[in-house]
Protein backbone atom coordinates (compact mmCIF):
# COMPACT_ATOMS: atom_id res chain seq x y z
CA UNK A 1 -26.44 44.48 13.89
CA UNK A 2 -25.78 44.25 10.10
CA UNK A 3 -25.99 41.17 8.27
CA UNK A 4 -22.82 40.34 7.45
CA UNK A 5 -22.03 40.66 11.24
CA UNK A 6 -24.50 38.53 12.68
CA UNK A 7 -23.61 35.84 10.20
CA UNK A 8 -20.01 35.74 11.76
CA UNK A 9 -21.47 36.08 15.60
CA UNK A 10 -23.53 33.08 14.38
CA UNK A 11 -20.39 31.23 13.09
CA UNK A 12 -18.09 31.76 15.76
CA UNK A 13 -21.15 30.67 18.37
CA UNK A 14 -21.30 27.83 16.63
CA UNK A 15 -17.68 27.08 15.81
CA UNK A 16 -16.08 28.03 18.93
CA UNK A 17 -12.69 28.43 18.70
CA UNK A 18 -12.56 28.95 15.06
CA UNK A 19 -9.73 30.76 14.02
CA UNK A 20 -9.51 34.00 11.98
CA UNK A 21 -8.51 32.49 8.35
CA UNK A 22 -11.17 29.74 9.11
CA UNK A 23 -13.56 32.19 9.50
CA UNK A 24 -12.90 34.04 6.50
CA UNK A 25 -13.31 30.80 4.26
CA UNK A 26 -16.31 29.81 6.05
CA UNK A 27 -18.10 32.82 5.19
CA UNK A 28 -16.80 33.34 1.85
CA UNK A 29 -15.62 37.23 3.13
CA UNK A 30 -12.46 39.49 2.49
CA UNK A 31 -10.04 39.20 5.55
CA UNK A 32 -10.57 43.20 5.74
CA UNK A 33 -14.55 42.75 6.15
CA UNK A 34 -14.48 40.34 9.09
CA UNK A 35 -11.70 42.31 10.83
CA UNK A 36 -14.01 45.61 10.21
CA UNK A 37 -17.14 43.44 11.96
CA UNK A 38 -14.77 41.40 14.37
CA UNK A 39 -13.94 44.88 15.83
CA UNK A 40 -17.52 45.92 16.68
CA UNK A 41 -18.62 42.77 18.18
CA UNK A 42 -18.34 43.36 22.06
CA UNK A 43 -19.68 39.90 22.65
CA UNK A 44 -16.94 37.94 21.02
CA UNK A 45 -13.37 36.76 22.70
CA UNK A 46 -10.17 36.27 21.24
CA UNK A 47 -7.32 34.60 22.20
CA UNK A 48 -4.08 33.97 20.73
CA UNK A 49 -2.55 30.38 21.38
CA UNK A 50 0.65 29.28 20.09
CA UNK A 51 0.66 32.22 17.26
CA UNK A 52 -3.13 31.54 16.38
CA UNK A 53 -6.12 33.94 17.18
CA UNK A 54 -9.04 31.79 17.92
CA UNK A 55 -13.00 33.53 18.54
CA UNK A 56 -15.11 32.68 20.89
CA UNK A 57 -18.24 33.71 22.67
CA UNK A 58 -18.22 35.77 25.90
CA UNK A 59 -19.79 32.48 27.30
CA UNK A 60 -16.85 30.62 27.40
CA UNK A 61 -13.88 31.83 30.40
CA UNK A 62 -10.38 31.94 29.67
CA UNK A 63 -9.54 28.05 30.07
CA UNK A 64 -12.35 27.17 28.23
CA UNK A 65 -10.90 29.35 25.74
CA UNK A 66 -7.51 27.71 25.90
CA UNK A 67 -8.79 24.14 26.10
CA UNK A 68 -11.05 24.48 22.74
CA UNK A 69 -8.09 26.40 20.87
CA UNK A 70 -5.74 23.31 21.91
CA UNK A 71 -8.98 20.73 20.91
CA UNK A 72 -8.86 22.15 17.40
CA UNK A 73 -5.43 21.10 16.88
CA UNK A 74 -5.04 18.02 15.47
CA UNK A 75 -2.44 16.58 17.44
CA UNK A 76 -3.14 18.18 20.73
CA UNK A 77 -6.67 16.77 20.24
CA UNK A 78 -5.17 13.38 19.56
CA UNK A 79 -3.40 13.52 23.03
CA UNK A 80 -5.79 14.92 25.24
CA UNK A 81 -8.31 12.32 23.54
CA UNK A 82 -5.97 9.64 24.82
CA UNK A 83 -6.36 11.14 28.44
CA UNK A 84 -9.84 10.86 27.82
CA UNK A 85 -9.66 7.02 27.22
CA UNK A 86 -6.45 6.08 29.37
CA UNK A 87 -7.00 8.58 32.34
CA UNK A 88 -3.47 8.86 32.86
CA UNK A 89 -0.40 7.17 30.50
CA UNK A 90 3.29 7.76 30.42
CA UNK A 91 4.44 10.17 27.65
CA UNK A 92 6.51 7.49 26.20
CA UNK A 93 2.68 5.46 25.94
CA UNK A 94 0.92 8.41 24.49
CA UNK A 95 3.93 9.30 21.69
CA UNK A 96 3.46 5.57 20.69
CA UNK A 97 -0.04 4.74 20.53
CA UNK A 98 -0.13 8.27 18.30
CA UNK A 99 3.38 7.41 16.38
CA UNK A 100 4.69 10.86 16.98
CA UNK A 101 8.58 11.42 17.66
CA UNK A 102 8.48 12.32 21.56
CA UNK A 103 9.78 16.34 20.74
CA UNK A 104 6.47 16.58 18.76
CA UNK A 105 4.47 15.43 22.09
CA UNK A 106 6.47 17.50 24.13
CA UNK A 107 6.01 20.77 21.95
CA UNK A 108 2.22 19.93 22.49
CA UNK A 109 2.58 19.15 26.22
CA UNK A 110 4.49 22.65 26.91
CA UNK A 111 1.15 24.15 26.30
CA UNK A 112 -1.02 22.01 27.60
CA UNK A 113 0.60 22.04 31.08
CA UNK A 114 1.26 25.94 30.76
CA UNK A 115 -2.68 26.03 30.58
CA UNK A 116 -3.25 23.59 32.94
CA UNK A 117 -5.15 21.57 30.96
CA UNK A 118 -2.74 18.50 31.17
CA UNK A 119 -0.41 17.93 34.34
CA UNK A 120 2.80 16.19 34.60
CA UNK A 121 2.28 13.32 37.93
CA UNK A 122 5.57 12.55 39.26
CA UNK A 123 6.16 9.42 41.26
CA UNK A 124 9.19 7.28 42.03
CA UNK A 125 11.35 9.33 39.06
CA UNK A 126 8.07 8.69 36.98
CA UNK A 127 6.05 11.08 35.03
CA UNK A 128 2.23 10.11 33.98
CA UNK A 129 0.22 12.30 32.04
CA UNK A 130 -3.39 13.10 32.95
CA UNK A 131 -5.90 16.12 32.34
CA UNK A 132 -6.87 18.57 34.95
CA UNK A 133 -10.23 18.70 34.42
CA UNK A 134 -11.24 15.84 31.98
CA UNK A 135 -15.21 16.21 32.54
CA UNK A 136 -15.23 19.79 31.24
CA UNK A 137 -12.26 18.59 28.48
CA UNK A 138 -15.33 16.48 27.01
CA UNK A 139 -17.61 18.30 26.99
CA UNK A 140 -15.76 21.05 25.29
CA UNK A 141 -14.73 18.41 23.01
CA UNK A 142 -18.23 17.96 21.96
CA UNK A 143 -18.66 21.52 21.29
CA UNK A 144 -15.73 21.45 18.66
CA UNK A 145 -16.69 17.80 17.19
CA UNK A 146 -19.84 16.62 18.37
CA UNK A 147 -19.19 13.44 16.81
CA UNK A 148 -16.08 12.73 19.21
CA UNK A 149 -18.48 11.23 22.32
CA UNK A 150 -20.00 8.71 19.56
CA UNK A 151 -16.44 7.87 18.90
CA UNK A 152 -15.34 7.30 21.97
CA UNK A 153 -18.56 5.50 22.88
CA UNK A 154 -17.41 3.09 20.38
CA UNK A 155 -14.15 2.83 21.23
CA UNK A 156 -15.19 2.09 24.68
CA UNK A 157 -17.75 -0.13 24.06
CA UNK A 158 -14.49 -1.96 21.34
CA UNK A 159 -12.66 -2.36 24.65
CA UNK A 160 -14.74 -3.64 26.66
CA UNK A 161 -15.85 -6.48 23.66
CA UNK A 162 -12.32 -7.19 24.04
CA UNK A 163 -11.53 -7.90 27.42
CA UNK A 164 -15.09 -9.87 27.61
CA UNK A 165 -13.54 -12.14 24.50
CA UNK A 166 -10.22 -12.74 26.45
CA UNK A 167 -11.55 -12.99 30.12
């Protein structure tokens, strides 16, 4: 394997999900050079979500894949880090506590449900957001920030300081 392709194996292994003009910066290379290498490398992934090709390692399976691509959005994060705190809120909650007009949640939601990484509960004409598999969602979550479980940690241990001051 040349140099110049193990560096981006390297990069993508360690940026999962990284998308193509990411990539490019990161290394400093001409868009042509890492689509030359990005050809040849059998053990890398792509997938295209929501008009962006993200690169992954063969290690990862295709929600994996989806889930990371939607976790290095900003606002997608932002919600499915929500459903990581709340467990399950009402869209209505989760536009609010983000202060995003409900159309931007629900252009987020469309592919999060489509993926089946968030599902819609419905009960008594209610709908309550929740994820559909939120101990892998963290831990891919970690892979893409590894400083998010520190956050939340804090954020967490915020809350309950909170309810120990008011009980």
């Amino acid at each position: 394997m040349s140099d110049t392709r193990a560096r981006i194996y390297r990069h993508i292994e360690s940026h999962p999900g990284v998308h193509f003009r990411e990539l490019t910066r990161a290394l400093d290379l001409a868009t042509g050079q890492v689509q030359y290498h990005l050809a040849r490398l059998d053990r890398v992934h792509s997938e295209s979500v929501n008009g962006r090709t993200h690169y992954y390692t063969s290690s990862f399976d295709p929600w994996e894949r989806h889930a990371i691509a939607f976790l290095r959005r900003e606002t997608a994060r932002d919600v499915l880090v929500m459903l990581i705190e709340c467990e399950a809120a009402r869209p209505s909650e989760v536009a609010d506590h983000l202060d995003i007009a409900r159309s931007t949640l629900e252009h987020h939601l469309s592919g999060l449900v489509e993926h089946d990484i968030v599902e819609k509960r419905r009960s008594e004409g209610r709908v309550t957001l929740a994820l559909c598999r939120p101990d892998l969602t963290v831990e891919l979550l970690a892979a893409v920030d590894p400083k998010a479980p520190d956050r939340l940690s804090d954020r967490f241990t915020r809350l309950l300081d909170r309810l120990f001051e008011s009980g």
